[in-house]
C-alpha atoms as a PDB file:
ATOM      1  CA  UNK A   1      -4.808   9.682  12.335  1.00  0.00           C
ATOM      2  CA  UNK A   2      -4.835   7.627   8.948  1.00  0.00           C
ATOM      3  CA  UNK A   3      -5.929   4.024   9.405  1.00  0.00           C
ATOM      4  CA  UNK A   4      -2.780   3.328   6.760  1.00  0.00           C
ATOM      5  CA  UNK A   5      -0.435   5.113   9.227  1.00  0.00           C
ATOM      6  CA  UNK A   6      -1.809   3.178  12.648  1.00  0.00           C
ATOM      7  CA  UNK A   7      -1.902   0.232  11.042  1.00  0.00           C
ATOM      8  CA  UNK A   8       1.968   0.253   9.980  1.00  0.00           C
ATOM      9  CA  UNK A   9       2.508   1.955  13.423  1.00  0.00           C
ATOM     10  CA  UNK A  10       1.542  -1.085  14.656  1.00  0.00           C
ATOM     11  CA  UNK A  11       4.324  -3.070  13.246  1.00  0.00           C
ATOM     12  CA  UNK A  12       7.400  -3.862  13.820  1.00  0.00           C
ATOM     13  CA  UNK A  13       9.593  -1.012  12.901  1.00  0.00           C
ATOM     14  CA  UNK A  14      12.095  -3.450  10.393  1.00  0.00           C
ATOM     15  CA  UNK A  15       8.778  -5.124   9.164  1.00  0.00           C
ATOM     16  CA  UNK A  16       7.480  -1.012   8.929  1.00  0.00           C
ATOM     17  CA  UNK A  17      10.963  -0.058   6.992  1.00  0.00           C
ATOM     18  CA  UNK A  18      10.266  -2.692   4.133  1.00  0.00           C
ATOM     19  CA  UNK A  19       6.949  -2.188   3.532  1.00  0.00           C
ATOM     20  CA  UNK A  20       7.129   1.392   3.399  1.00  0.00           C
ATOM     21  CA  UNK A  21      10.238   0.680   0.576  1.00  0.00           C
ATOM     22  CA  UNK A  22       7.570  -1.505  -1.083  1.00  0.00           C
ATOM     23  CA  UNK A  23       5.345   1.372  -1.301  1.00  0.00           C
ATOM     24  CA  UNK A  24       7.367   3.629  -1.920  1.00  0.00           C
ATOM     25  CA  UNK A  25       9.056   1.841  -4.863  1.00  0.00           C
ATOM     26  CA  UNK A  26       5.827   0.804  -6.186  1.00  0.00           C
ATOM     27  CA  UNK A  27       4.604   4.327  -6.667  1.00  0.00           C
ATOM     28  CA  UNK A  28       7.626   5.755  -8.245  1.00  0.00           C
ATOM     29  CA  UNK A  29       8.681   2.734 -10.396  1.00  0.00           C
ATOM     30  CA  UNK A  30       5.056   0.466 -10.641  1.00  0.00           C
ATOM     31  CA  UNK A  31       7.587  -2.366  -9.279  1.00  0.00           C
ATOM     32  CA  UNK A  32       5.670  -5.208  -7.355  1.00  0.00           C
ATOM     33  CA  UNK A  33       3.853  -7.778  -6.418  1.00  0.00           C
ATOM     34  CA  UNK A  34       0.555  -6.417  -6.863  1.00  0.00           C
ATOM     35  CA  UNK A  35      -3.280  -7.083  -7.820  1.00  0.00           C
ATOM     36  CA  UNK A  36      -5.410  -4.372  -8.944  1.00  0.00           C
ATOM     37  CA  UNK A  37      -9.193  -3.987  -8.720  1.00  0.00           C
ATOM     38  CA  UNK A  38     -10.769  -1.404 -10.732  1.00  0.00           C
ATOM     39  CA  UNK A  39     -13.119   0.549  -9.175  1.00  0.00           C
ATOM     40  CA  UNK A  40     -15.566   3.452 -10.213  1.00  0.00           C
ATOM     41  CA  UNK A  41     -12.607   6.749  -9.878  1.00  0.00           C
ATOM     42  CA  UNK A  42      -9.910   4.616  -8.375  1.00  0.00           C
ATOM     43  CA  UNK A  43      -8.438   1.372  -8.670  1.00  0.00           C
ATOM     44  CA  UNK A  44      -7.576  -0.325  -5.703  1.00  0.00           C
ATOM     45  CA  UNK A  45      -4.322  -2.169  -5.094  1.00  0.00           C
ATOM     46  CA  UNK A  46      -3.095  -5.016  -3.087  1.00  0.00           C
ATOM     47  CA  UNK A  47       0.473  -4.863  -2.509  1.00  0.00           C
ATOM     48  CA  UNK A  48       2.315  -8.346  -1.532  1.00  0.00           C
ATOM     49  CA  UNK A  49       5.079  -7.577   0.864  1.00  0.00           C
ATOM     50  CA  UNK A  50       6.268 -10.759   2.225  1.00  0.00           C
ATOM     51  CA  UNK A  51       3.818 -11.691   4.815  1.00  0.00           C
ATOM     52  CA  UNK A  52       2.355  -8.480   5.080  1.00  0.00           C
ATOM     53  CA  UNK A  53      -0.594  -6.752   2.520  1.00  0.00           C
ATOM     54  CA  UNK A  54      -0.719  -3.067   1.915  1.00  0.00           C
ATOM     55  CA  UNK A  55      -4.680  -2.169   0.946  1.00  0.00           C
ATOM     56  CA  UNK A  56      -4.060   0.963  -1.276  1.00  0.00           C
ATOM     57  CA  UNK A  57      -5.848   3.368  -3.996  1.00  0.00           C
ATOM     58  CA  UNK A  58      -4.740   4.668  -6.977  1.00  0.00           C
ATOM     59  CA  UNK A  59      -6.390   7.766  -7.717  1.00  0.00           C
ATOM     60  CA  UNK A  60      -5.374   8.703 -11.373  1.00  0.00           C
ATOM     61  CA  UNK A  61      -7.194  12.224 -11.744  1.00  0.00           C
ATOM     62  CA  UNK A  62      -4.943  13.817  -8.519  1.00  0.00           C
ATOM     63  CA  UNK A  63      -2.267  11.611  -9.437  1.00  0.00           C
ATOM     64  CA  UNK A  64      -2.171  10.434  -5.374  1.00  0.00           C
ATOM     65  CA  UNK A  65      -1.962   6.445  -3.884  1.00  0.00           C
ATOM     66  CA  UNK A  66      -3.390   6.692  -0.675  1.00  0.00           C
ATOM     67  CA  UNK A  67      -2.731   3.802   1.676  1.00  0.00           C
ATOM     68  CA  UNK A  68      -5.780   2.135   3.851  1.00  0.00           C
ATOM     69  CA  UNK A  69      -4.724  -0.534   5.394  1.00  0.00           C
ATOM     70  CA  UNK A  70      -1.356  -2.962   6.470  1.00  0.00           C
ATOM     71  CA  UNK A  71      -2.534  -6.486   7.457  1.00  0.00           C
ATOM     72  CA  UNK A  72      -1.016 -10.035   7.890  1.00  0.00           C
ATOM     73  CA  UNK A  73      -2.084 -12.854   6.031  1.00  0.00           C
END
């Protein structure tokens, strides 16, 4: 299973619900708190979510944001 999907698993599932609106808002609008890192074919993406960081890549050839990583800070 994705690391992204244990990770958020992991959660819980109200803390799960929002950052999974985050994400999902952020790659259908670009709306969010969010540093970017550009990287060789990707750029990688920190998404702020209250307390909670999504890891993330942009992949602009496929056109796909793939999600690492959910952590607390």
């Amino acid at each position: 299973m994705p690391s992204g999907i244990v990770s958020l698993q992991r959660l819980h599932w109200r803390d799960g619900e929002r950052i999974d609106a985050a994400v999902q808002r952020f790659a259908t609008t670009g709306e969010g708190a969010v540093h970017r890192v550009p990287a060789d074919n990707a750029v990688i993406v920190r998404l702020r979510v209250g307390r909670f960081r999504v890891l993330a890549t942009l992949d602009p050839w496929d056109c796909v944001m793939r999600v690492w990583w959910v952590y607390v800070v």
